[in-house]
Protein backbone atom coordinates (compact mmCIF):
# COMPACT_ATOMS: atom_id res chain seq x y z
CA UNK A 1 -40.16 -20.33 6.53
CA UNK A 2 -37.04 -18.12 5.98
CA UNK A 3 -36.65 -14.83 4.71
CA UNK A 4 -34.64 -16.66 1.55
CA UNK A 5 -37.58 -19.02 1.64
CA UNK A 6 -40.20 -16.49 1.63
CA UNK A 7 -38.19 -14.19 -1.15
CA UNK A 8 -38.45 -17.51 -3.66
CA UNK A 9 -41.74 -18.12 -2.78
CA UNK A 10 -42.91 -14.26 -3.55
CA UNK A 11 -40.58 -14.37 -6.82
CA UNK A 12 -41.83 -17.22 -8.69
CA UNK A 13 -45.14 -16.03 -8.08
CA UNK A 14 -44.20 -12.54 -9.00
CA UNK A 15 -41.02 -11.96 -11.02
CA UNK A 16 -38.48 -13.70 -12.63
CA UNK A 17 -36.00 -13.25 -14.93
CA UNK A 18 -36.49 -13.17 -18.27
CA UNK A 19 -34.58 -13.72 -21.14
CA UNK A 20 -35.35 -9.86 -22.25
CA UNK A 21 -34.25 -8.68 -19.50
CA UNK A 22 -31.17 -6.32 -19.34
CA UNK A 23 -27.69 -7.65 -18.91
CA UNK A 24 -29.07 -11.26 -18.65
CA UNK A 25 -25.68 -13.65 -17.79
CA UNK A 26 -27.49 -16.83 -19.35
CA UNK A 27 -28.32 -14.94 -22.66
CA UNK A 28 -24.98 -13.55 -23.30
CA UNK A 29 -23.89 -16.97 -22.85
CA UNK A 30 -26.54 -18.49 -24.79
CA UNK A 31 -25.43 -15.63 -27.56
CA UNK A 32 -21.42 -16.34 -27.61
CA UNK A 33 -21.83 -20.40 -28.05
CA UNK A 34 -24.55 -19.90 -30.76
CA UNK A 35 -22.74 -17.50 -32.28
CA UNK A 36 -19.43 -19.29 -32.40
CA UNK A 37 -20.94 -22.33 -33.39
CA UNK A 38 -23.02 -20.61 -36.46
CA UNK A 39 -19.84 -19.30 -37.49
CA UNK A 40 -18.00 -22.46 -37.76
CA UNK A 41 -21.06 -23.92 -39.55
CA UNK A 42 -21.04 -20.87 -42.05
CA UNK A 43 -17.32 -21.80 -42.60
CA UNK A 44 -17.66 -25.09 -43.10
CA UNK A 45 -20.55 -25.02 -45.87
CA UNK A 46 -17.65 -22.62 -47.62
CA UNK A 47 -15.00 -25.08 -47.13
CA UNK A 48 -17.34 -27.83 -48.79
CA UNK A 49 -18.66 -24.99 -51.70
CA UNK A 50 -14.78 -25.18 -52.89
CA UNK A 51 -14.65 -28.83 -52.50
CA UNK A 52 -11.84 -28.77 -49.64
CA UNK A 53 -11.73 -32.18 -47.50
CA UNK A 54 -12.73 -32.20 -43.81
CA UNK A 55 -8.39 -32.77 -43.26
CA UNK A 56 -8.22 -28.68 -44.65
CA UNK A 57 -11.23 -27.74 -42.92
CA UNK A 58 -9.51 -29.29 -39.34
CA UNK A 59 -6.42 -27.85 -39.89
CA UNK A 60 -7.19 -24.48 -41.05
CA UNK A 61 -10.19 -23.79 -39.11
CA UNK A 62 -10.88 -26.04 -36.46
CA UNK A 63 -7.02 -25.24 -34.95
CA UNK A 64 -8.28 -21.87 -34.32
CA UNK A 65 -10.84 -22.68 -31.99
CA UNK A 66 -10.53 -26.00 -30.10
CA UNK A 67 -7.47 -25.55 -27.17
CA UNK A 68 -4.23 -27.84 -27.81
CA UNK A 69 -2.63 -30.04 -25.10
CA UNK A 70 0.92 -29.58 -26.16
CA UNK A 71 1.95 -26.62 -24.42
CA UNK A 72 4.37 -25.84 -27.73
CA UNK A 73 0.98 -25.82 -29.80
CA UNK A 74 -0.78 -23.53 -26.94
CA UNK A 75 1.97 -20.95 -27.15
CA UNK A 76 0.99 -20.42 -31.01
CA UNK A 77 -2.50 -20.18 -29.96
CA UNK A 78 -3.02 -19.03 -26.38
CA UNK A 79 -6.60 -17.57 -27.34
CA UNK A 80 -8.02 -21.10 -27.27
CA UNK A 81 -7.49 -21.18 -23.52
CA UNK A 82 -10.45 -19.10 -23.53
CA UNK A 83 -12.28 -19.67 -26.85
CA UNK A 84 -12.59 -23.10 -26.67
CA UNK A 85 -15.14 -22.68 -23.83
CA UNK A 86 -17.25 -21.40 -26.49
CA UNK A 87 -16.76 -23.59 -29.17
CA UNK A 88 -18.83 -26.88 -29.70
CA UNK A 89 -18.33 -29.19 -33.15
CA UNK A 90 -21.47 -30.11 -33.72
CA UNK A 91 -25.20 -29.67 -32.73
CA UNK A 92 -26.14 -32.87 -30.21
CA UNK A 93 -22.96 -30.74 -28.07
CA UNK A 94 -24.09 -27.68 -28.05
CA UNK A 95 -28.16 -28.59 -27.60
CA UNK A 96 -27.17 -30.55 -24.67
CA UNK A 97 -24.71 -27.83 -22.88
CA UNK A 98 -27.14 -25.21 -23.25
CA UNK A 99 -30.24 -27.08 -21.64
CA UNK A 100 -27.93 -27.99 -18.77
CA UNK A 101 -26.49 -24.14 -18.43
CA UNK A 102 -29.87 -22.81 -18.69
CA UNK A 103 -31.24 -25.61 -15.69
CA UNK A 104 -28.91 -25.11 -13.52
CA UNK A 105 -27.68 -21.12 -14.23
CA UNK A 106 -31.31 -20.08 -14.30
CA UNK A 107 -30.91 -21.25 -10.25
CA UNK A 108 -27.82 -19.52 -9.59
CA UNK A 109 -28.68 -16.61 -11.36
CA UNK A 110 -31.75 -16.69 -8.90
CA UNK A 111 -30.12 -17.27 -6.05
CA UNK A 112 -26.75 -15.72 -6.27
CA UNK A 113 -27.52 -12.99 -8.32
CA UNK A 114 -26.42 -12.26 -12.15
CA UNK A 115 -22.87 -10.88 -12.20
CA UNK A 116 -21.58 -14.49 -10.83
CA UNK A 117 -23.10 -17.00 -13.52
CA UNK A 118 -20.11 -15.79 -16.16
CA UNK A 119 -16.92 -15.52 -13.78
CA UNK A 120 -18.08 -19.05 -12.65
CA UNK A 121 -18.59 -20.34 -16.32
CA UNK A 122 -15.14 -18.56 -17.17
CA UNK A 123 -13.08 -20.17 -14.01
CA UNK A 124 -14.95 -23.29 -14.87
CA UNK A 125 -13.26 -23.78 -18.29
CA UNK A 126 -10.12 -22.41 -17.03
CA UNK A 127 -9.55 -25.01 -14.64
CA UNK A 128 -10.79 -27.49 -17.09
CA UNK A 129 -8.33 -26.93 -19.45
CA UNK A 130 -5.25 -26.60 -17.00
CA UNK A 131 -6.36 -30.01 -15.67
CA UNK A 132 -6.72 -31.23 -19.01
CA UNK A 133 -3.52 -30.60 -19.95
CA UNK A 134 -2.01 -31.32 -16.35
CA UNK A 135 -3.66 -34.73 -17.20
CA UNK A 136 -2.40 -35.78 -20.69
CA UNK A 137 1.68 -34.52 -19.33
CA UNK A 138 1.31 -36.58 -15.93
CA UNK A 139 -0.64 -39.83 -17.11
CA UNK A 140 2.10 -41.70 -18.95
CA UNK A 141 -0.52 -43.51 -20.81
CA UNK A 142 -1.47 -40.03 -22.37
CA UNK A 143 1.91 -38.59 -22.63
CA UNK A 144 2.45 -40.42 -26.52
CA UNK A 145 -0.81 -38.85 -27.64
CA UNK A 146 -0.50 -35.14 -26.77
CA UNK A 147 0.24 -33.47 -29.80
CA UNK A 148 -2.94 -35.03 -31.55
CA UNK A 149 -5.24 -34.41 -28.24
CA UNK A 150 -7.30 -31.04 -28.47
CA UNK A 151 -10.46 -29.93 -26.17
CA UNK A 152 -13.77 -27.56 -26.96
CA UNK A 153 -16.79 -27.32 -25.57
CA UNK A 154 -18.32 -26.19 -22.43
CA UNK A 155 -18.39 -28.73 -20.71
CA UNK A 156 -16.25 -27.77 -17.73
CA UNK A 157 -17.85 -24.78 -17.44
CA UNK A 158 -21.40 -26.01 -17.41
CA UNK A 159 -20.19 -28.28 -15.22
CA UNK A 160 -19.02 -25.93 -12.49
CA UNK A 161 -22.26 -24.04 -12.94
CA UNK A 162 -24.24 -26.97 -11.73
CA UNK A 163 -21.91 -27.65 -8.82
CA UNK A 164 -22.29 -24.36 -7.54
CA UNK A 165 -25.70 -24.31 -7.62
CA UNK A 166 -26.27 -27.42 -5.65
CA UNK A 167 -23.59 -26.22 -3.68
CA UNK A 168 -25.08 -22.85 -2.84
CA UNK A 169 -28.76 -24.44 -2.55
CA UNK A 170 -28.81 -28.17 -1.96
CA UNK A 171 -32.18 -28.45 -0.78
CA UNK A 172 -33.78 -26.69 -3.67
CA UNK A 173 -36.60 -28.51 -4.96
CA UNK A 174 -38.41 -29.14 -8.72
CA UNK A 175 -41.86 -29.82 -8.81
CA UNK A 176 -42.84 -29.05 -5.15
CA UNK A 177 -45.98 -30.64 -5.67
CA UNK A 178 -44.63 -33.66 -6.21
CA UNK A 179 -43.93 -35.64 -3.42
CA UNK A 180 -42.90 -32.61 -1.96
CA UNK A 181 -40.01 -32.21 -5.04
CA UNK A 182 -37.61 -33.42 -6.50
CA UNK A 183 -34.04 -32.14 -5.04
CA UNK A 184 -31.41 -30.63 -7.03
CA UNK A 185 -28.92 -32.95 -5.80
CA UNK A 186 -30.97 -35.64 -8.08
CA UNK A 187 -30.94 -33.65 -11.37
CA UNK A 188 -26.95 -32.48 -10.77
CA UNK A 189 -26.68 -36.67 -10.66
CA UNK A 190 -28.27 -37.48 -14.07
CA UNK A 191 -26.42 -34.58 -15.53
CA UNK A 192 -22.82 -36.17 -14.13
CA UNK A 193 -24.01 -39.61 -15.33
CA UNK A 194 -25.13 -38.30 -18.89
CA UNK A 195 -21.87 -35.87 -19.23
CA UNK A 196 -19.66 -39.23 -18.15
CA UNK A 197 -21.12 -41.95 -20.55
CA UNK A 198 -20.95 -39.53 -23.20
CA UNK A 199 -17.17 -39.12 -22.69
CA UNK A 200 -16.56 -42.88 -21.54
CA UNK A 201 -14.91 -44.02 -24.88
CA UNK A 202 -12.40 -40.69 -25.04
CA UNK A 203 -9.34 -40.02 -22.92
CA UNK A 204 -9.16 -39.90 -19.35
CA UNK A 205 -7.70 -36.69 -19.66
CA UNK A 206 -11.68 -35.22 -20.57
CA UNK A 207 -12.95 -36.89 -17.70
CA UNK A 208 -10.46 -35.19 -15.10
CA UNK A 209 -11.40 -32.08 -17.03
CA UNK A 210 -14.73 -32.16 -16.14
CA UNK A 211 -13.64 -32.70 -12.68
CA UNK A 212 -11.88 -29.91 -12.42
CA UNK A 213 -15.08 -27.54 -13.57
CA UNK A 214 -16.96 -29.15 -10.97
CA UNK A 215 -14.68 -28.60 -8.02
CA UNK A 216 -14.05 -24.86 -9.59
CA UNK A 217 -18.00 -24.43 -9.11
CA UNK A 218 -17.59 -26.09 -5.70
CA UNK A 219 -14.41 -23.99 -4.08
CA UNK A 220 -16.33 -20.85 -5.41
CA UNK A 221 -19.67 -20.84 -3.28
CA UNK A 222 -17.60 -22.11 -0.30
CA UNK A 223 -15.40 -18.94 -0.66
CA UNK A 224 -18.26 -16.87 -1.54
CA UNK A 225 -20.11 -18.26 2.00
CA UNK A 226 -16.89 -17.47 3.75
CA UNK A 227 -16.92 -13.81 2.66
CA UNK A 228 -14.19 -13.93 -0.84
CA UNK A 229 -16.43 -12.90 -4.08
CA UNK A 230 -14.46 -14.10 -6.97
CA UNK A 231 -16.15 -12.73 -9.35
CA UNK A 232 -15.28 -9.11 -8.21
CA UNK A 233 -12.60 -8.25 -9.60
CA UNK A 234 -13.83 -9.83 -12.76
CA UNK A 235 -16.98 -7.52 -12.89
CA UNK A 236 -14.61 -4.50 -12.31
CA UNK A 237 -12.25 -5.13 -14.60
CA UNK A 238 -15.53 -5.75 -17.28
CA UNK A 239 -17.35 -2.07 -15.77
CA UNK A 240 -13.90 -0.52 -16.17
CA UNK A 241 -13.63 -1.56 -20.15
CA UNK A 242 -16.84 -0.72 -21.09
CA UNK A 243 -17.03 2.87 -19.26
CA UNK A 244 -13.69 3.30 -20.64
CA UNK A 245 -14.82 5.53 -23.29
CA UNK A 246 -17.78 6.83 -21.66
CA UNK A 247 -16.40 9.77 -18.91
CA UNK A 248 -20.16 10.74 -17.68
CA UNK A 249 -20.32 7.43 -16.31
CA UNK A 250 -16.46 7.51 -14.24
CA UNK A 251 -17.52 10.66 -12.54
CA UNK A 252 -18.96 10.64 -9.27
CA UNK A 253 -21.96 12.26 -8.72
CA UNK A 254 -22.69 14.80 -5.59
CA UNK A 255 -24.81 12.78 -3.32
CA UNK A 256 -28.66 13.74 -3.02
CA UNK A 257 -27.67 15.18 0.26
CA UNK A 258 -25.26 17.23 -0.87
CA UNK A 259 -27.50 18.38 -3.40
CA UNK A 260 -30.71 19.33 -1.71
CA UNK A 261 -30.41 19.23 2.04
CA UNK A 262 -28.96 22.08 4.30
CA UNK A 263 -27.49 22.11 7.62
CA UNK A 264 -29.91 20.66 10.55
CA UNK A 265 -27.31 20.50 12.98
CA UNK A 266 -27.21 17.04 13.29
CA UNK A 267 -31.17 16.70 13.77
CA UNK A 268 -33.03 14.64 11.46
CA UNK A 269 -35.56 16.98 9.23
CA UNK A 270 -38.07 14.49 8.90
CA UNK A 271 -38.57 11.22 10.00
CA UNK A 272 -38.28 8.08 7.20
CA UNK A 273 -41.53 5.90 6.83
CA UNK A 274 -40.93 3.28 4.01
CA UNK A 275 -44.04 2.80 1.80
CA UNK A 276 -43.98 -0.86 -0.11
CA UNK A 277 -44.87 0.00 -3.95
CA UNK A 278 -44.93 -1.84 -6.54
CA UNK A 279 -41.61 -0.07 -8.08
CA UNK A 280 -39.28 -0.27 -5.00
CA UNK A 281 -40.41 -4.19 -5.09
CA UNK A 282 -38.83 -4.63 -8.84
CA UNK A 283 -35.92 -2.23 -7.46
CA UNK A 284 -35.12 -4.64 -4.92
CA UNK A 285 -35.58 -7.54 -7.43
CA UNK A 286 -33.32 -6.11 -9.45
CA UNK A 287 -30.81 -5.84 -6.70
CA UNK A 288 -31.16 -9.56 -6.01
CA UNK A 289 -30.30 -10.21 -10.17
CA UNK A 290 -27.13 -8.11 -9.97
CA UNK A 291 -25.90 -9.42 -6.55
CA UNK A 292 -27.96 -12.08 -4.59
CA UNK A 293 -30.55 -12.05 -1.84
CA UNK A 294 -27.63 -11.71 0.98
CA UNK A 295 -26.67 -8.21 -0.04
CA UNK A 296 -29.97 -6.94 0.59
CA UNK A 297 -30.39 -4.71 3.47
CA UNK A 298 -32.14 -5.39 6.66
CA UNK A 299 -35.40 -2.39 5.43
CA UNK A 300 -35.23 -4.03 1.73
CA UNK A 301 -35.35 -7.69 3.50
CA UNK A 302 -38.58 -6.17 4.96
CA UNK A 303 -40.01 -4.66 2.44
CA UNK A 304 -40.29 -7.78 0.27
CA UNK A 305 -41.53 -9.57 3.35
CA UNK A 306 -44.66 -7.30 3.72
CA UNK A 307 -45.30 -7.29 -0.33
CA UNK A 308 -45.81 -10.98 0.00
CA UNK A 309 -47.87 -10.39 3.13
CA UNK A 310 -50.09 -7.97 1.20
CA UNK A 311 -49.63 -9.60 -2.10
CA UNK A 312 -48.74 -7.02 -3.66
């Protein structure tokens, strides 16, 4: 068994994360698609209160949200690039994106640790919709129906969620008692096959979108493997914003050290002996939801080792 073995095993026995828990990736998620899409529905049920056709409702409304193909549309609308990520037109979309975010991000968010599910989601839909409209300019069968083609949902996204997830842990297993599981691999195959009939009777150009999620989700773990975190420079940029206004929290402390030890001349005043509690446990765990089992250190590595020795 291996240490990232034995951390799952103590985990699901122990701890997991919950959808209470602070700064939760899949709930703030969760929250911006539900929230978009109860908006929509709230304008909508206005629209038909004043008796104004579905044609109105399209233009006026619907415009706002779902991302254009024609690049001369985009540029009167370049917010869609990102919205429509978050947008869905009706429920059987949105049920089904969630479930498969929440199977396969709940993993991830496991594995690779929270700050990563939403720069993968975000990339994910970005590369969806440059393919998508990379696909209706370059197919010449598409090319006649650009300025009515328009794409929502988050699809893409969801889609490069699963990828990296069965990229990043291809021999995780459902139902262990089963046979010994069912592999990941298997599920991130029904998903494909439902996501793909569902599509089969639109234009290609949603197809190669949902491509280009999944190869987003893909090229991300393999960077992330080889050492390049892409989502960064995304979590700075997000830490900067919200601490912009908050200048206790851009200061930097005086170390502990600094604080309360004096000059030993190099010799260590005591010597460290690390005592597994219960608290340093969840401290670690909580290291592991903010960046991933591989950024532990060697001593926390240890410490969760003995806690599932002694069962803590």
């Amino acid at each position: 068994m291996g240490e990232s073995d034995r951390y799952s095993d103590y985990r699901s026995s122990k701890r997991r994360i919950l959808f209470g828990d602070d700064n939760n990736a899949i709930v703030a998620l969760f929250a911006l698609n539900i929230i978009f899409f109860i908006l929509i529905c709230t304008i909508k049920v206005v629209y038909l209160f004043f008796q104004k056709d579905a044609a109105a409702f399209n233009l006026e409304v619907l415009r706002l949200f779902e991302m254009p193909a024609q690049l001369s549309q985009l540029g009167k609308h370049p917010w869609t690039v990102l919205v429509h990520m978050f947008f869905h037109v009706n429920v059987w979309d949105i049920l089904s994106n969630m479930l498969w975010l929440w199977a396969f991000g709940y993993i991830l968010q496991d594995l690779a640790g929270n700050q990563r599910l939403i720069p993968i989601y975000i990339y994910g839909g970005l590369v969806g919709a440059l393919s998508f409209i990379l696909a209706n300019y370059l197919l010449p069968q598409l090319k006649a129906e650009i300025p009515d083609t328009y794409l929502w949902g988050a699809n893409a996204a969801t889609m490069a969620i699963a990828t990296a997830t069965t990229t990043l842990a291809p021999d995780y297993r459902f139902f262990r008692n089963l046979n010994g599981g069912i592999p990941i691999w298997v599920l991130t195959l029904i998903y494909v096959l439902i996501d793909y009939s569902a599509i089969a009777g639109l234009s290609a150009a949603y197809s190669i979108s949902h491509l280009g999620g999944a190869f987003t989700g893909f090229l991300f773990i393999i960077l992330l493997k080889k050492g390049v975190d892409g989502s960064t420079w995304m979590n700075n940029c997000y830490h900067w914003f919200m601490n912009l206004f908050t200048p206790a929290a851009n200061s930097t402390p005086s170390s502990v050290r600094e604080k309360v030890f004096y000059n030993v001349g190099g010799k260590q005043p005591y010597k460290k002996t690390t005592h597994v509690t219960q608290q340093r446990v969840d401290e670690i765990l909580d290291k592991i939801n903010q960046h991933g089992y591989r950024f532990l250190s060697d001593e926390e590595k240890n410490i969760l080792k003995r806690a599932a020795e002694e069962d803590l």
